[in-house]
N, C-alpha and C. Protein backbone atom coordinates (compact mmCIF):
# COMPACT_ATOMS: atom_id res chain seq x y z
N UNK A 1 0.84 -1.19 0.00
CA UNK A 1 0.00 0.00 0.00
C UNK A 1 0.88 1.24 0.00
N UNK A 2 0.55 2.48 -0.90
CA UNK A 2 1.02 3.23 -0.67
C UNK A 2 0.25 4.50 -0.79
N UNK A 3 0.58 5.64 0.28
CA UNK A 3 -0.21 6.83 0.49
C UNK A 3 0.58 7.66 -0.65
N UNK A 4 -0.25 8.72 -1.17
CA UNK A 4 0.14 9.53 -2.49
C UNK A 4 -0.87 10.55 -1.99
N UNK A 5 -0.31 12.20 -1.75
CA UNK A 5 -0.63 13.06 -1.88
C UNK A 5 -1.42 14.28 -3.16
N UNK A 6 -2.60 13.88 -3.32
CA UNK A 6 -2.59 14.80 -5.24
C UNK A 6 -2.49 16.06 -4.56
N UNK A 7 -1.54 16.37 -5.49
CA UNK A 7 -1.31 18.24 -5.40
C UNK A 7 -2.24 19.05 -5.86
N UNK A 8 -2.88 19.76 -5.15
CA UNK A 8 -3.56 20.42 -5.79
C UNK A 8 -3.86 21.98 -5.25
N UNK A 9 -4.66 22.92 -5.88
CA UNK A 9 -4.63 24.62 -5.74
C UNK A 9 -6.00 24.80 -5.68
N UNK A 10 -6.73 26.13 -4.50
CA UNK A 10 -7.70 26.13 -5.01
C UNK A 10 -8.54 27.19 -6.04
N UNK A 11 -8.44 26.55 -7.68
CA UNK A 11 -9.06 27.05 -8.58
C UNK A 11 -9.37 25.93 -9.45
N UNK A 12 -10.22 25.75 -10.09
CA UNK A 12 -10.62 24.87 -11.34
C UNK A 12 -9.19 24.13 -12.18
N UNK A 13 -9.23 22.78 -12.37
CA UNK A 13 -7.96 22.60 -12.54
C UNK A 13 -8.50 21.12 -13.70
N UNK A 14 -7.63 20.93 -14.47
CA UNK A 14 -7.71 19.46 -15.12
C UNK A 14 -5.91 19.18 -14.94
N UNK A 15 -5.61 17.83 -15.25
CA UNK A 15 -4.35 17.15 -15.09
C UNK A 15 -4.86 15.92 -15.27
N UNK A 16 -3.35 15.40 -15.80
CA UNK A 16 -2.76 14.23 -15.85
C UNK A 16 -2.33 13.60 -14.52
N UNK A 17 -2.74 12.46 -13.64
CA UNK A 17 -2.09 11.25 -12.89
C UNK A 17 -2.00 10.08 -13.18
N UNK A 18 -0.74 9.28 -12.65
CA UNK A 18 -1.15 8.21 -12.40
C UNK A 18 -1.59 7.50 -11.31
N UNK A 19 -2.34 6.75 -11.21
CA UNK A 19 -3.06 6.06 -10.07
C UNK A 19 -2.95 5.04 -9.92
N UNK A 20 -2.59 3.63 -9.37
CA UNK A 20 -2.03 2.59 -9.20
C UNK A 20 -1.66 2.17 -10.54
N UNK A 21 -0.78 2.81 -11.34
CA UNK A 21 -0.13 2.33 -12.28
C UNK A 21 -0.89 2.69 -13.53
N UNK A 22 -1.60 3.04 -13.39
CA UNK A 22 -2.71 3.96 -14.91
C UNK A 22 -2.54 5.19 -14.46
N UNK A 23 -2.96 6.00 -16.14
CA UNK A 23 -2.77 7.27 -16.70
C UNK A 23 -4.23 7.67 -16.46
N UNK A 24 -4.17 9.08 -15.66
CA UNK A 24 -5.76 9.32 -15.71
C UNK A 24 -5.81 10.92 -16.12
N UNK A 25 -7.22 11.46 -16.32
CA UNK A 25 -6.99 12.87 -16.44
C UNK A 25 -7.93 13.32 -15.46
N UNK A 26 -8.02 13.83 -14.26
CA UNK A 26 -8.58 14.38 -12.98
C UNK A 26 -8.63 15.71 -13.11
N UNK A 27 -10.35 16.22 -13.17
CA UNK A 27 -11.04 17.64 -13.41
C UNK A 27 -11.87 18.37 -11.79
N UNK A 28 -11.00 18.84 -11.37
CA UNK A 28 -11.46 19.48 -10.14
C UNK A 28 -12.57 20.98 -10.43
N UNK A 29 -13.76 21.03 -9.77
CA UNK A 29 -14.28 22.16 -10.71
C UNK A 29 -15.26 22.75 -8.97
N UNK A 30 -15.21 23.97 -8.74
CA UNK A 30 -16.36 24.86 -7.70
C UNK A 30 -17.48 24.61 -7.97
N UNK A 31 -18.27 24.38 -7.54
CA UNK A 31 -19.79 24.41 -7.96
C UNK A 31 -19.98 24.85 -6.46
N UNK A 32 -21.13 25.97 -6.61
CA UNK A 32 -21.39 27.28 -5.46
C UNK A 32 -21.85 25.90 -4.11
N UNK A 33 -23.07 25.34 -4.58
CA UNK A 33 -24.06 25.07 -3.60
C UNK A 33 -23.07 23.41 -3.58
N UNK A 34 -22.42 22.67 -4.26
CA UNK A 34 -22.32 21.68 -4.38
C UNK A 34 -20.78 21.28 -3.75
N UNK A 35 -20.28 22.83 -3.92
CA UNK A 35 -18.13 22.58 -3.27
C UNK A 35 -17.66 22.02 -4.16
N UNK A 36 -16.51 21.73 -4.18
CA UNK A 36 -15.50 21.14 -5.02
C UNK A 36 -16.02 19.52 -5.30
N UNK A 37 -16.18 19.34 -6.89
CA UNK A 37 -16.68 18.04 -7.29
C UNK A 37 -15.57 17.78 -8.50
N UNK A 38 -15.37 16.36 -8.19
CA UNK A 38 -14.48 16.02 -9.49
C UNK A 38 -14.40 15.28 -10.01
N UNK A 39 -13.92 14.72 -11.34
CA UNK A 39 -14.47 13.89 -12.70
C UNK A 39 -13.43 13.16 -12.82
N UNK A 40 -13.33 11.97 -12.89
CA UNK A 40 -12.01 10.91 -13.46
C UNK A 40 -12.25 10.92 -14.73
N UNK A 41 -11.32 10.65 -16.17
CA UNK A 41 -11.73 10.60 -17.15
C UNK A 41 -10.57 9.16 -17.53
N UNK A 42 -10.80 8.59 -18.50
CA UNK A 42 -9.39 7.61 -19.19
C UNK A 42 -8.22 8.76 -19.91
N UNK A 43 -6.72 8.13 -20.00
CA UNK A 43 -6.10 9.27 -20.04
C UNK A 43 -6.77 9.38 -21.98
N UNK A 44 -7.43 8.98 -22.34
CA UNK A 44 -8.02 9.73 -23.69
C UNK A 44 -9.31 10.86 -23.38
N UNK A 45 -9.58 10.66 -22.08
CA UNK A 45 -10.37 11.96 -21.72
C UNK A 45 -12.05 11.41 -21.62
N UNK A 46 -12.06 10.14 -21.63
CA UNK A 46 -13.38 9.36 -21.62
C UNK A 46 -13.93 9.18 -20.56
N UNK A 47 -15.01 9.79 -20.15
CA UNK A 47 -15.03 10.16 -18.66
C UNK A 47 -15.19 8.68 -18.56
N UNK A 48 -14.94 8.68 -17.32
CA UNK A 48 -15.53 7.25 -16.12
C UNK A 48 -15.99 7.53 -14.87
N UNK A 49 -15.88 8.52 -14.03
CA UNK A 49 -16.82 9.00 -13.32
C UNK A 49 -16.93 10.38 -13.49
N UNK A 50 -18.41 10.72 -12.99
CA UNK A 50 -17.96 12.35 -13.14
C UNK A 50 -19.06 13.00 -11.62
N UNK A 51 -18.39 13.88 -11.44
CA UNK A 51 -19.85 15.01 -10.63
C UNK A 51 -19.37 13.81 -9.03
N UNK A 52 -18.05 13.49 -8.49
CA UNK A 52 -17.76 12.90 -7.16
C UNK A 52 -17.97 14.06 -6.23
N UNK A 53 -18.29 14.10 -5.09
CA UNK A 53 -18.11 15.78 -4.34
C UNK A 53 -17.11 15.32 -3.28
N UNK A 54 -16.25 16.26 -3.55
CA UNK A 54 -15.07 16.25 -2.52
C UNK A 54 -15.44 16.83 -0.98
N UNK A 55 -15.57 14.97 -0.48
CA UNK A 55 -16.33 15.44 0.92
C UNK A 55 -15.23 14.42 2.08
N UNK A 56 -15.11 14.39 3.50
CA UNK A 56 -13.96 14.28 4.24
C UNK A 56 -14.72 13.58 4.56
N UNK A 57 -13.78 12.34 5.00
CA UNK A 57 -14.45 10.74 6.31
C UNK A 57 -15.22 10.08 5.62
N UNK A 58 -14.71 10.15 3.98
CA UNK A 58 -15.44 8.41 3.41
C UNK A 58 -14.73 8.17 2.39
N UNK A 59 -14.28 7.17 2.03
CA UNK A 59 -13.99 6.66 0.54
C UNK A 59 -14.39 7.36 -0.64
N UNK A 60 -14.12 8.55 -1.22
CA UNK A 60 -14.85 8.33 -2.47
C UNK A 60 -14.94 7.71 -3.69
N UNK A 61 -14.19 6.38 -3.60
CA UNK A 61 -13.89 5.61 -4.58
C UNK A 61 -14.90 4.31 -4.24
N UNK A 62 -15.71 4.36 -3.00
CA UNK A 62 -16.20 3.12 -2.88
C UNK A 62 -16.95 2.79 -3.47
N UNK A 63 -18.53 3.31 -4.06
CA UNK A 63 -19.61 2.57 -4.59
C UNK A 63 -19.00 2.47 -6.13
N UNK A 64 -17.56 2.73 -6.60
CA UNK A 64 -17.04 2.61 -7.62
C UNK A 64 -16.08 1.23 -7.64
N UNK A 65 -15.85 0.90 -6.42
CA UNK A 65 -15.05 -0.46 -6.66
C UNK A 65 -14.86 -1.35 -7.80
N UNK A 66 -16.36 -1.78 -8.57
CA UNK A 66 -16.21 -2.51 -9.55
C UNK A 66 -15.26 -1.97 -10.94
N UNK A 67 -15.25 -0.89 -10.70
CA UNK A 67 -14.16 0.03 -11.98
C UNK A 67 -12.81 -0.32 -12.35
N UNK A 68 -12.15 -1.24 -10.96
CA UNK A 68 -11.00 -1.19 -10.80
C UNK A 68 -10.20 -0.51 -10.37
N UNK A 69 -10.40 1.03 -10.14
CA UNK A 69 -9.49 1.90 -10.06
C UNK A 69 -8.22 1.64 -8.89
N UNK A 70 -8.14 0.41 -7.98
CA UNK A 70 -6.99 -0.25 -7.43
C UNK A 70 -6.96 0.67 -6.24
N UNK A 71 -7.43 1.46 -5.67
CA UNK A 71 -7.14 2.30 -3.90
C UNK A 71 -8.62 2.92 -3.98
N UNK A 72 -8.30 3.74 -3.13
CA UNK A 72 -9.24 4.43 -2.12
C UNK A 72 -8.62 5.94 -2.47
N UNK A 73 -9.72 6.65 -2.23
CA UNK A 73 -9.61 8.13 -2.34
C UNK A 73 -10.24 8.72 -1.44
N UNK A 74 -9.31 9.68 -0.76
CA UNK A 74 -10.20 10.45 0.19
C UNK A 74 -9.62 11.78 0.85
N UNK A 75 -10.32 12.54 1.34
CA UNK A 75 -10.10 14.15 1.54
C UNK A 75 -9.69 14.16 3.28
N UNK A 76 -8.37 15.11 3.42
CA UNK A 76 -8.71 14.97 4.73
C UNK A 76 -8.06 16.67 5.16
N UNK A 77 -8.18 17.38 6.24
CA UNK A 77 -7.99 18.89 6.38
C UNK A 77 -7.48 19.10 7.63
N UNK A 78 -6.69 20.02 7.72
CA UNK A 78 -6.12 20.43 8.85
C UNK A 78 -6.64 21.79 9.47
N UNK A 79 -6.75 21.87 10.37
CA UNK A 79 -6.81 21.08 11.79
C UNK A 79 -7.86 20.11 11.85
N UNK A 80 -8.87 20.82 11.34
CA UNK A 80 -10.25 19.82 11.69
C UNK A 80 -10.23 18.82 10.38
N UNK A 81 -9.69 17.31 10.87
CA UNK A 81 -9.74 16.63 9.77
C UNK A 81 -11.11 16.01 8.60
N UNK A 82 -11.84 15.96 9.64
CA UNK A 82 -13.41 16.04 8.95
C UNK A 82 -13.86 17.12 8.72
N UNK A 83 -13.34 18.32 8.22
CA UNK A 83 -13.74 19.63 7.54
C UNK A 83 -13.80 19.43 6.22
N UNK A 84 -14.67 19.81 5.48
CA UNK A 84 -14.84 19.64 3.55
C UNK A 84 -14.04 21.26 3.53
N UNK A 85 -13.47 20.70 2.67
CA UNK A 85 -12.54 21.86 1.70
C UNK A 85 -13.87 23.02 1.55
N UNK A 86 -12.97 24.26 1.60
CA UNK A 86 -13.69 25.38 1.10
C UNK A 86 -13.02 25.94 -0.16
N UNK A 87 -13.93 26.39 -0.69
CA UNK A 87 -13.31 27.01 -2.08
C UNK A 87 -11.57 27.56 -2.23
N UNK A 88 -11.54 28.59 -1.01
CA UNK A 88 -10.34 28.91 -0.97
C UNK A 88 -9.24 28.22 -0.01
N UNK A 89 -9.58 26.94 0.17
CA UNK A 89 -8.50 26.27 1.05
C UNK A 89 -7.86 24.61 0.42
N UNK A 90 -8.23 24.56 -0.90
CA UNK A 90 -8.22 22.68 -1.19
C UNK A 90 -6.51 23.22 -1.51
N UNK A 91 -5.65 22.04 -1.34
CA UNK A 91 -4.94 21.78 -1.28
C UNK A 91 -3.64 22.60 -0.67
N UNK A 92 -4.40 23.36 0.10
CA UNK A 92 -3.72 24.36 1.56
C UNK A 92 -3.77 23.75 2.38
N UNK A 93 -4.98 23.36 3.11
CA UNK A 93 -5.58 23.40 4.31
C UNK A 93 -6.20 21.45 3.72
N UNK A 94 -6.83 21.66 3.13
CA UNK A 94 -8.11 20.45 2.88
C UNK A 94 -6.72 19.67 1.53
N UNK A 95 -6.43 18.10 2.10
CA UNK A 95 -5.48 17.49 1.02
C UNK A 95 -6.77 16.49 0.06
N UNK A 96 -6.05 16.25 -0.78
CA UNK A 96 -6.42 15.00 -1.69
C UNK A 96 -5.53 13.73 -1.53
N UNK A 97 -5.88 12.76 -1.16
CA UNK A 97 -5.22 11.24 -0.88
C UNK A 97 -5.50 10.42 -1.64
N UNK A 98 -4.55 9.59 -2.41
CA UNK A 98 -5.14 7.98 -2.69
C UNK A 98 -4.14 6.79 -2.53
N UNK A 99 -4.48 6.09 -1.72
CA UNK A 99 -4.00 4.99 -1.14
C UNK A 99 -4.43 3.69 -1.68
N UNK A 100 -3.07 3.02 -2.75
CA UNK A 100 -3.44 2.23 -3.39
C UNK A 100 -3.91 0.84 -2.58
N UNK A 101 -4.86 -0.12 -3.09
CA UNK A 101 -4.74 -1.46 -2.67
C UNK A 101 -3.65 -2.52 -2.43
């Protein structure tokens, strides 16, 4: 198992990762009422999930298991680790994690 930090800023962002050994393209986007939600795509840009909401103290990779995607994803924030990212704090304050299988 290994823990992996995604880097990230907070403004609207697309990129390239890899994630247990695949190429992905990861779309972080504000939505007012909804917070930071984000889209996995194949690295050809084919979505495979989209509209996840970046929320603290759950898997958001779980009801996706059957996908394969090989770990777990999940948000966690400092000080208060169960705090959801605010617009102006994701990858300050509020991290992105994925911890492969």
């Amino acid at each position: 198992m290994a823990l992996v930090e995604i880097p990230l800023t907070p403004v609207s962002q697309q990129f390239a990762i890899q994630l247990a050994g695949v190429q992905y393209q990861l779309t972080l986007m504000w939505r007012d009422m909804a917070g930071w939600v984000l889209d996995i795509a194949s690295n050809d840009k084919t979505p495979i999930i989209q509209g996840i909401p970046l929320v603290a103290g759950a898997d958001l990779l779980a009801q996706y298991r059957y996908l394969g995607i090989g770990g777990q994803l999940f948000v966690m924030s400092d000080p208060a680790v169960l705090a959801p990212p605010t617009q102006t704090n994701l990858g300050i304050e509020s991290h992105l994690y994925f911890l492969t299988n």
